[in-house]
N, C-alpha and C. Protein backbone atom coordinates (compact mmCIF):
# COMPACT_ATOMS: atom_id res chain seq x y z
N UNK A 1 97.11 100.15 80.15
CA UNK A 1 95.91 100.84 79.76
C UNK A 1 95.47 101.84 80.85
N UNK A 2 95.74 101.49 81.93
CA UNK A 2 95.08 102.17 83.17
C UNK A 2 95.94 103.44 83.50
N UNK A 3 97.64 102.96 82.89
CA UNK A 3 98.37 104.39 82.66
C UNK A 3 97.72 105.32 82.12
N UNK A 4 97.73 105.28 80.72
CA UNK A 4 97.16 105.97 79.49
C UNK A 4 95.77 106.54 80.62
N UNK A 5 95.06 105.69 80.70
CA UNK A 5 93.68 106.43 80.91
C UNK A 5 94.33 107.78 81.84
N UNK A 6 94.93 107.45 83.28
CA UNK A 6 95.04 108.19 84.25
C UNK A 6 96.16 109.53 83.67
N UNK A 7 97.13 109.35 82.37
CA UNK A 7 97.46 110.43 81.65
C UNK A 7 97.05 111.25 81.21
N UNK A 8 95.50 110.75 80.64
CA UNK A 8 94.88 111.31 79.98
C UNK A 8 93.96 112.12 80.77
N UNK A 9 93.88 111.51 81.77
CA UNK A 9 92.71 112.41 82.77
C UNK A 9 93.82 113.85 83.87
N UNK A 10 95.06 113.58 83.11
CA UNK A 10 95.85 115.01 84.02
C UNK A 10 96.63 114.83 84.95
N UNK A 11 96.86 113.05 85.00
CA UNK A 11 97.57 113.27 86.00
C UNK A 11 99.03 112.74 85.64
N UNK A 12 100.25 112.87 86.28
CA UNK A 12 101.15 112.94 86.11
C UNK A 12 102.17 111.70 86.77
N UNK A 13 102.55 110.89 85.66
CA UNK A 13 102.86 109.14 86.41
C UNK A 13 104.40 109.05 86.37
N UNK A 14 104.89 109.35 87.43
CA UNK A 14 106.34 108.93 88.11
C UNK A 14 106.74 107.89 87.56
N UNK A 15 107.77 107.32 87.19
CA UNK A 15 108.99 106.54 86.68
C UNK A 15 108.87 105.70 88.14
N UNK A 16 109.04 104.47 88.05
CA UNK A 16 109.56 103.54 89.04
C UNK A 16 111.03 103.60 89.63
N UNK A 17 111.28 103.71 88.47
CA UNK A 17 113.04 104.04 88.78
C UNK A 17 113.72 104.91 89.60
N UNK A 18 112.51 106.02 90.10
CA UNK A 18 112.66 106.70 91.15
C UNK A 18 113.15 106.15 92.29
N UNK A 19 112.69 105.15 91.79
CA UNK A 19 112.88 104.88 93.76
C UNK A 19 111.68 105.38 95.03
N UNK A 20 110.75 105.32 94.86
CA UNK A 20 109.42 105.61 95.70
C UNK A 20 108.70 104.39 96.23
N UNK A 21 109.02 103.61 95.48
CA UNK A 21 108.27 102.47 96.25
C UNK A 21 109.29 101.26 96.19
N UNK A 22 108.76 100.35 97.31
CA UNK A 22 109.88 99.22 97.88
C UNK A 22 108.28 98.19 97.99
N UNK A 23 108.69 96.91 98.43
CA UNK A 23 108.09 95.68 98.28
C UNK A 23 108.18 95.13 99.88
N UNK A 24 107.44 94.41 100.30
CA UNK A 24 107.80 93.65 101.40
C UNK A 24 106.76 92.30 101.00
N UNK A 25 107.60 91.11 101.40
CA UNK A 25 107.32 89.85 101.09
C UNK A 25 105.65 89.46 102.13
N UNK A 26 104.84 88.86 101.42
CA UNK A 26 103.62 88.96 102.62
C UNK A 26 103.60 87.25 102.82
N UNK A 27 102.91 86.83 104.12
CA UNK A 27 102.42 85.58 104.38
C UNK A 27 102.40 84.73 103.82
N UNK A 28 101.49 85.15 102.80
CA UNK A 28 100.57 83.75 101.90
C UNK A 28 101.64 83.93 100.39
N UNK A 29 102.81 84.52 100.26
CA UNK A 29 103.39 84.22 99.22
C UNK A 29 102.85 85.95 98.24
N UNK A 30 103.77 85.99 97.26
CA UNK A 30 103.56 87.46 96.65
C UNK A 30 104.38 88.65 97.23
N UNK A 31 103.96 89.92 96.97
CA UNK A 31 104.60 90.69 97.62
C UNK A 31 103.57 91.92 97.71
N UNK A 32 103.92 92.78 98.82
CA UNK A 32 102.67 93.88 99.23
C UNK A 32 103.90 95.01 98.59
N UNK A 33 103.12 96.09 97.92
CA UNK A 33 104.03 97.48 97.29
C UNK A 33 103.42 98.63 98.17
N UNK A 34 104.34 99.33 98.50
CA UNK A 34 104.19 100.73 99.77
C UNK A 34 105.56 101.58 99.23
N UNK A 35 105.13 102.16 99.29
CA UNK A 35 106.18 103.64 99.31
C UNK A 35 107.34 103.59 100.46
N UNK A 36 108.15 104.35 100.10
CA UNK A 36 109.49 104.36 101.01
C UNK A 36 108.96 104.41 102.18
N UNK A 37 108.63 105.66 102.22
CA UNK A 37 108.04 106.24 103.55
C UNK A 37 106.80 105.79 104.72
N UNK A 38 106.73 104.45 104.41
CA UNK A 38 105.51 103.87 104.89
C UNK A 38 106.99 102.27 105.29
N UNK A 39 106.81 101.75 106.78
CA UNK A 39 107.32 100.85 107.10
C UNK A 39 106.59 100.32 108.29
N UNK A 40 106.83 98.89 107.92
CA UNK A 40 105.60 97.41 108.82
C UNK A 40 106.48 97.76 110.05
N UNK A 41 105.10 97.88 110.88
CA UNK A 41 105.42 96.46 112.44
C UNK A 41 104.49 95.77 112.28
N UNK A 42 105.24 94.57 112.76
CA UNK A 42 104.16 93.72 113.21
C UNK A 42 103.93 93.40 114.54
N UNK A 43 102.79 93.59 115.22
CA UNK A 43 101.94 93.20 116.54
C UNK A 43 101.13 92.44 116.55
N UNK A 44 101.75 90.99 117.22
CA UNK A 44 100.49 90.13 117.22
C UNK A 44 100.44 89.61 115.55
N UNK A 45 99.30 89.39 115.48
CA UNK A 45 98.84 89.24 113.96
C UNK A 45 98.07 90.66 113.35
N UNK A 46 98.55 91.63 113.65
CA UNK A 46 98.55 92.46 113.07
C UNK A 46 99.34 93.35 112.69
N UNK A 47 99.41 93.97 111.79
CA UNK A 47 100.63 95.23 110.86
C UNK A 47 99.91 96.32 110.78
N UNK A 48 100.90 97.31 111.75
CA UNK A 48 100.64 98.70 111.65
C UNK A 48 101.71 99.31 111.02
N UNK A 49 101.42 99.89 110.03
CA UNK A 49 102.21 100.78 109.18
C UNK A 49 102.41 102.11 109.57
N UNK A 50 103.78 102.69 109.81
CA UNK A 50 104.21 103.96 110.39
C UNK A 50 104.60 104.39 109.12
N UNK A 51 104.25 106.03 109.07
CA UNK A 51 104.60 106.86 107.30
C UNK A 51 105.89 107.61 108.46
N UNK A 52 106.59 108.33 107.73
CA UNK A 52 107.64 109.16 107.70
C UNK A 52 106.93 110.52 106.81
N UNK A 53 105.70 111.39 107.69
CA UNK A 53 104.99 112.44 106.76
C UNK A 53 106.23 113.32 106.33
N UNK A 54 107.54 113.41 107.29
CA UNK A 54 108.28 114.85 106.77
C UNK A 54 108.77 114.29 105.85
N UNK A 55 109.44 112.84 105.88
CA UNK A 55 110.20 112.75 105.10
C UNK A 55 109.46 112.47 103.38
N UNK A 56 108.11 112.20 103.37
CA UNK A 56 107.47 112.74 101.95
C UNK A 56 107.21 113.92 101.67
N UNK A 57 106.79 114.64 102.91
CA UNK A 57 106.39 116.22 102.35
C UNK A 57 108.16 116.89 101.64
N UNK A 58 109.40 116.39 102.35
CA UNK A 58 110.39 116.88 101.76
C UNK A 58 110.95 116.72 100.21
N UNK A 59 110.34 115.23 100.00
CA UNK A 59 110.54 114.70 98.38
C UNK A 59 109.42 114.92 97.87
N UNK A 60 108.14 115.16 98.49
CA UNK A 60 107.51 116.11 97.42
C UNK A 60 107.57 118.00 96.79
N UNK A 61 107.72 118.69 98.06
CA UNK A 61 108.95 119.81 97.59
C UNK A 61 110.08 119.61 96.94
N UNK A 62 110.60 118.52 97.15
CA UNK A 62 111.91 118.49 96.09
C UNK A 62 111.32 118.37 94.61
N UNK A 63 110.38 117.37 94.21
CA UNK A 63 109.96 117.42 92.78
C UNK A 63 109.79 118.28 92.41
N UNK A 64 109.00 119.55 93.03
CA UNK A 64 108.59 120.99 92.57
C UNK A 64 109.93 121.45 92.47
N UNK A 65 110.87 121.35 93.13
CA UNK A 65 112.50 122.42 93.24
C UNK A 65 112.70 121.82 92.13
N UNK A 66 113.11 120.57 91.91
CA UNK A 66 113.84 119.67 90.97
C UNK A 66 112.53 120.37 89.23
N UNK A 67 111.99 120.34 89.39
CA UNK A 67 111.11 120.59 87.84
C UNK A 67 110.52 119.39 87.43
N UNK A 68 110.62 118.12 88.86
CA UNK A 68 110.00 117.02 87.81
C UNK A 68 108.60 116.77 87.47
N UNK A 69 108.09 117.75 88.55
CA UNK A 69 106.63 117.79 88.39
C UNK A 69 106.43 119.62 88.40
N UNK A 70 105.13 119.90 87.91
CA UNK A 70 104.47 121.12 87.63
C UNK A 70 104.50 122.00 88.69
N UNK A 71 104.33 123.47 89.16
CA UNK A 71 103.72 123.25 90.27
C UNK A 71 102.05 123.95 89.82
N UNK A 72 101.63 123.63 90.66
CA UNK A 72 99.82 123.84 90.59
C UNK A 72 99.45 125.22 89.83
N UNK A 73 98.30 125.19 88.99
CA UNK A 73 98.07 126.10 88.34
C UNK A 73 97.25 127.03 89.09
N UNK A 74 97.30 128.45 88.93
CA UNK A 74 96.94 129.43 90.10
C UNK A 74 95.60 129.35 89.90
N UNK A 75 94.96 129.01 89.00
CA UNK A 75 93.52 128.84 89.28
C UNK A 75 92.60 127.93 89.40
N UNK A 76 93.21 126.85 89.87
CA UNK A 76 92.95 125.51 90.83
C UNK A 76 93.10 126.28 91.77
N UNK A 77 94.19 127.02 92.31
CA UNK A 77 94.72 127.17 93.76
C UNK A 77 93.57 128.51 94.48
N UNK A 78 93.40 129.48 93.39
CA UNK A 78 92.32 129.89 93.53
C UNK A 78 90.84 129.74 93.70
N UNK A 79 90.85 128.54 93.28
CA UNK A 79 89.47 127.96 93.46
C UNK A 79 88.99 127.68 94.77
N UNK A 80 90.57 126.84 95.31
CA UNK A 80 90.58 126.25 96.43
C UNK A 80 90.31 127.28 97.93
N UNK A 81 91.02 128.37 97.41
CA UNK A 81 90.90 129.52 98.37
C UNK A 81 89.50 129.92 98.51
N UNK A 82 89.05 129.97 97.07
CA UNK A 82 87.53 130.62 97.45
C UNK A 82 86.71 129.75 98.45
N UNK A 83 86.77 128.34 98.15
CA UNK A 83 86.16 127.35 98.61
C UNK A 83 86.32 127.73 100.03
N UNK A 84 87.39 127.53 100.84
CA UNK A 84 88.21 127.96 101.87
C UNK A 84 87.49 129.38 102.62
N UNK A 85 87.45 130.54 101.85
CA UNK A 85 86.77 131.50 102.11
C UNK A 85 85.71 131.42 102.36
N UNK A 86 84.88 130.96 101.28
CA UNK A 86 82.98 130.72 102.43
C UNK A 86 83.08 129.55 102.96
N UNK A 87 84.22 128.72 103.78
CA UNK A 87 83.96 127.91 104.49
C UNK A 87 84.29 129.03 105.99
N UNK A 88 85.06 130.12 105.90
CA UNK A 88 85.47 131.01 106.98
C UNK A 88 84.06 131.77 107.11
N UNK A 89 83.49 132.22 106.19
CA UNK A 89 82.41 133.16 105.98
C UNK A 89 81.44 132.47 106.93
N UNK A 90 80.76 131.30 106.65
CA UNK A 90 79.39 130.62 107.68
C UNK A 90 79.70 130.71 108.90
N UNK A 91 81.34 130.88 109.40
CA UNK A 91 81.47 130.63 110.99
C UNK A 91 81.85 132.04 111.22
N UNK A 92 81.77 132.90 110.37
CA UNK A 92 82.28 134.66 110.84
C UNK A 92 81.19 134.84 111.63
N UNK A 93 81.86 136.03 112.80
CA UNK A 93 80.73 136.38 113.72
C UNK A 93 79.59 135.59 115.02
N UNK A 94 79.62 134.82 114.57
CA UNK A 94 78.79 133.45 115.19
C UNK A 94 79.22 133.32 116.35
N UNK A 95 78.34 133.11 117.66
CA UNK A 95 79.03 133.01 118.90
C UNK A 95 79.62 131.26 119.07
N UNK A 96 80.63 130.90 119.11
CA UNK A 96 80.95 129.96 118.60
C UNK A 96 81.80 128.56 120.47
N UNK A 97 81.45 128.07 120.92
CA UNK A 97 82.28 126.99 121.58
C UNK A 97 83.65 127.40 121.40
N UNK A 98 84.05 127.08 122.78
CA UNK A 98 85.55 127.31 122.69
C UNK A 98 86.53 126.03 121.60
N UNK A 99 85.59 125.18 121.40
CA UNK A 99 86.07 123.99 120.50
C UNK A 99 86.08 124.16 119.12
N UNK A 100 84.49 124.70 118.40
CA UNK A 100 84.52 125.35 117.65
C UNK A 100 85.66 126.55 117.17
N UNK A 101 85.72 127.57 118.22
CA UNK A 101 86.27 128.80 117.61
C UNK A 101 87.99 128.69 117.84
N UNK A 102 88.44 127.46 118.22
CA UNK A 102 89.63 126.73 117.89
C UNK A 102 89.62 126.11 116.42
N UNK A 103 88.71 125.63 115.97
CA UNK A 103 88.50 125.06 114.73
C UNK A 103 88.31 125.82 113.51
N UNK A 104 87.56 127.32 114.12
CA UNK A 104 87.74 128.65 113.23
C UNK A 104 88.78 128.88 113.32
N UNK A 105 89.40 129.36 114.33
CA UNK A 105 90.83 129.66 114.14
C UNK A 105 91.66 129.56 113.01
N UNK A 106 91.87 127.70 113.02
CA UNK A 106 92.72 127.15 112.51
C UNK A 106 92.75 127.32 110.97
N UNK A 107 91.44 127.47 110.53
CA UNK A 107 90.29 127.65 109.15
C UNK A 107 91.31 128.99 108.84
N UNK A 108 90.86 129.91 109.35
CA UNK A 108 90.96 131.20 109.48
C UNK A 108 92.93 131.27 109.13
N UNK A 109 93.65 131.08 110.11
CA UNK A 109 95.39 130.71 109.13
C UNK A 109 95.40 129.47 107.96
N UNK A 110 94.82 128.24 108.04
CA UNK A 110 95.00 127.91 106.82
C UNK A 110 94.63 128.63 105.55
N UNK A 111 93.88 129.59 105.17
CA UNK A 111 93.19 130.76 104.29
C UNK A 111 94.55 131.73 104.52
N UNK A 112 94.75 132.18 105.52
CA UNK A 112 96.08 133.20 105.31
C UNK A 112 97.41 132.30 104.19
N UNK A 113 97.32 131.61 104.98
CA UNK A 113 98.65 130.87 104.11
C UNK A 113 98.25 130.12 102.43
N UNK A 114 97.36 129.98 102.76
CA UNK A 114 96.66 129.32 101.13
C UNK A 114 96.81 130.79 100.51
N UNK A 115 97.05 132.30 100.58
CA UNK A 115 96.72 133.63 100.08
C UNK A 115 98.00 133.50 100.00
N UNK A 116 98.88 133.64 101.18
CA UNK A 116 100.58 133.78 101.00
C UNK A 116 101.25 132.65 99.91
N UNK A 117 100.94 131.37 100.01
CA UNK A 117 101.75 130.46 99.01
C UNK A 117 101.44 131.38 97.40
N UNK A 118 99.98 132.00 97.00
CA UNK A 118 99.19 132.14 96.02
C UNK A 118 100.88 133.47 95.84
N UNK A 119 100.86 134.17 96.72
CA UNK A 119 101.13 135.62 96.46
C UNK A 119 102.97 135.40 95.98
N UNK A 120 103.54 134.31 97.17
CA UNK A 120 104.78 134.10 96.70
C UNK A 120 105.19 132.79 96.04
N UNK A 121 103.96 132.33 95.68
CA UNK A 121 104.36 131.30 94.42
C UNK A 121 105.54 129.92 94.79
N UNK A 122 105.18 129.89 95.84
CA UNK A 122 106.07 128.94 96.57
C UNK A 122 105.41 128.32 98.35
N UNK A 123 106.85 127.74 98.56
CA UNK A 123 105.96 127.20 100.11
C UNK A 123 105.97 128.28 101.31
N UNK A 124 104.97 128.42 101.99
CA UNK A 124 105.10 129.32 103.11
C UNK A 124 105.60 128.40 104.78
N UNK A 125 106.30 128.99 105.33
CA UNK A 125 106.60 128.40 106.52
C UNK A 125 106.17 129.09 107.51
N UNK A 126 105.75 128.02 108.62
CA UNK A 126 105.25 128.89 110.12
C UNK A 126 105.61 129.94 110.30
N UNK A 127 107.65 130.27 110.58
CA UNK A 127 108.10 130.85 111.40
C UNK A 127 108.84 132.07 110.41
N UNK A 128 108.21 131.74 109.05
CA UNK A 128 108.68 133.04 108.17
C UNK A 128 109.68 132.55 107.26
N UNK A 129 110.89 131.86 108.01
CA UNK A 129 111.93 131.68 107.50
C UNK A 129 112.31 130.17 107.39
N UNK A 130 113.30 129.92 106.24
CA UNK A 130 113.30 128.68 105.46
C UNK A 130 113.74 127.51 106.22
N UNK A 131 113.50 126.34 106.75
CA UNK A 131 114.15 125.51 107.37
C UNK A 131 115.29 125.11 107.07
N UNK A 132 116.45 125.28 108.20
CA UNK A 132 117.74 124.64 107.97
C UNK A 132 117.95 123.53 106.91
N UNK A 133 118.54 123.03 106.21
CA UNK A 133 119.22 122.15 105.63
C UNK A 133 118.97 120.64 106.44
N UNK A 134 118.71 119.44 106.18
CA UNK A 134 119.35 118.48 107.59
C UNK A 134 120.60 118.32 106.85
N UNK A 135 121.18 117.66 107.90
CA UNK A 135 122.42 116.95 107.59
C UNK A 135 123.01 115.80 106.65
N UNK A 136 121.66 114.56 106.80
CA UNK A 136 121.74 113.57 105.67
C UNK A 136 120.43 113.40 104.92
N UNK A 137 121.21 113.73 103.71
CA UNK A 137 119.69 113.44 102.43
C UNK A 137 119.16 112.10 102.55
N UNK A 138 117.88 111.62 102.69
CA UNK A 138 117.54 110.63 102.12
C UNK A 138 117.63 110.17 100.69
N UNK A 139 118.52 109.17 101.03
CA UNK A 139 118.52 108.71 99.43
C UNK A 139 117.21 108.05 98.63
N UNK A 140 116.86 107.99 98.09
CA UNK A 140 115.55 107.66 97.42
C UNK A 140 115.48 107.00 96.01
C-alpha cells in the first residue's frame, strides 16, 4: 500500500533485484537493511556506518545513462535555480566576513553550475572534462 501511495505521489520505486540494498544480521535477532554503499564498524558498543558517496553518486549517474530513471524536468530544475538566485541576491554587495564571503563564494559556483547542467542537459564537472573510466565496475 505504501508503494502505491509513494507511486502515486511521483516517485519512482526501484526493483530489489537491483541489487542496492544488502542486510546485516543485528544483536537481538532480525536483520537491519542499508544500501550497498553504506558498511558497519563496530566500536565498542557502538556502529558507525561509513557510505562510499562516489561510489553512489556513480550508480546514480549510471541510472540516468542507463534510462532507468528520468532525468529531472527543466522546470523543477529551474525552480531550483531561481531559489538559488535570491539566495545569491541577499548576500550581493554586502560587506561580508571572510567566513561568510567563502560561503558566498561557494553559493555563487553552485548557481554557475546549476545554469551549466540546465544549459547542457547533463552532468557538469569541476575540471571541464569527463572523468576517466576506473578500472573495475562495481558490481551491484
Amino acid at each position: 500500500m505504501a508503494r502505491v501511495k509513494m507511486m502515486d505521489n511521483g516517485f519512482q520505486i526501484l526493483d530489489l533485484e537491483m541489487g542496492y540494498q544488502t542486510r546485516f544480521p543485528t544483536k537481538f535477532g532480525g536483520y537491519y537493511y542499508a544500501s550497498v554503499w553504506e558498511s558497519p564498524k563496530v566500536l565498542g558498543n557502538k556502529v558507525i556506518w561509513n557510505q562510499d558517496k562516489e561510489g553512489y553518486n556513480d550508480w546514480r549517474e549510471e541510472l540516468l545513462t542507463d534510462g532507468v530513471i528520468a532525468p529531472p524536468d527543466t522546470d523543477i530544475l529551474e525552480f531550483f535555480v531561481d531559489m538559488q538566485e535570491k539566495r545569491v541576491s541577499r548576500n550581493e554587495g554586502k560587506n561580508l566576513t571572510p567566513r561568510v564571503q567563502k560561503m558566498y563564494e561557494f553559493e555563487v559556483t553552485k548557481l554557475d553550475y546549476m545554469k551549466k547542467y540546465i544549459q547542457q542537459g547533463g552532468p557538469v564537472y569541476l575540471d571541464g572534462k569527463e572523468p576517466k573510466p576506473k578500472k573495475g565496475k562495481r558490481s551491484v
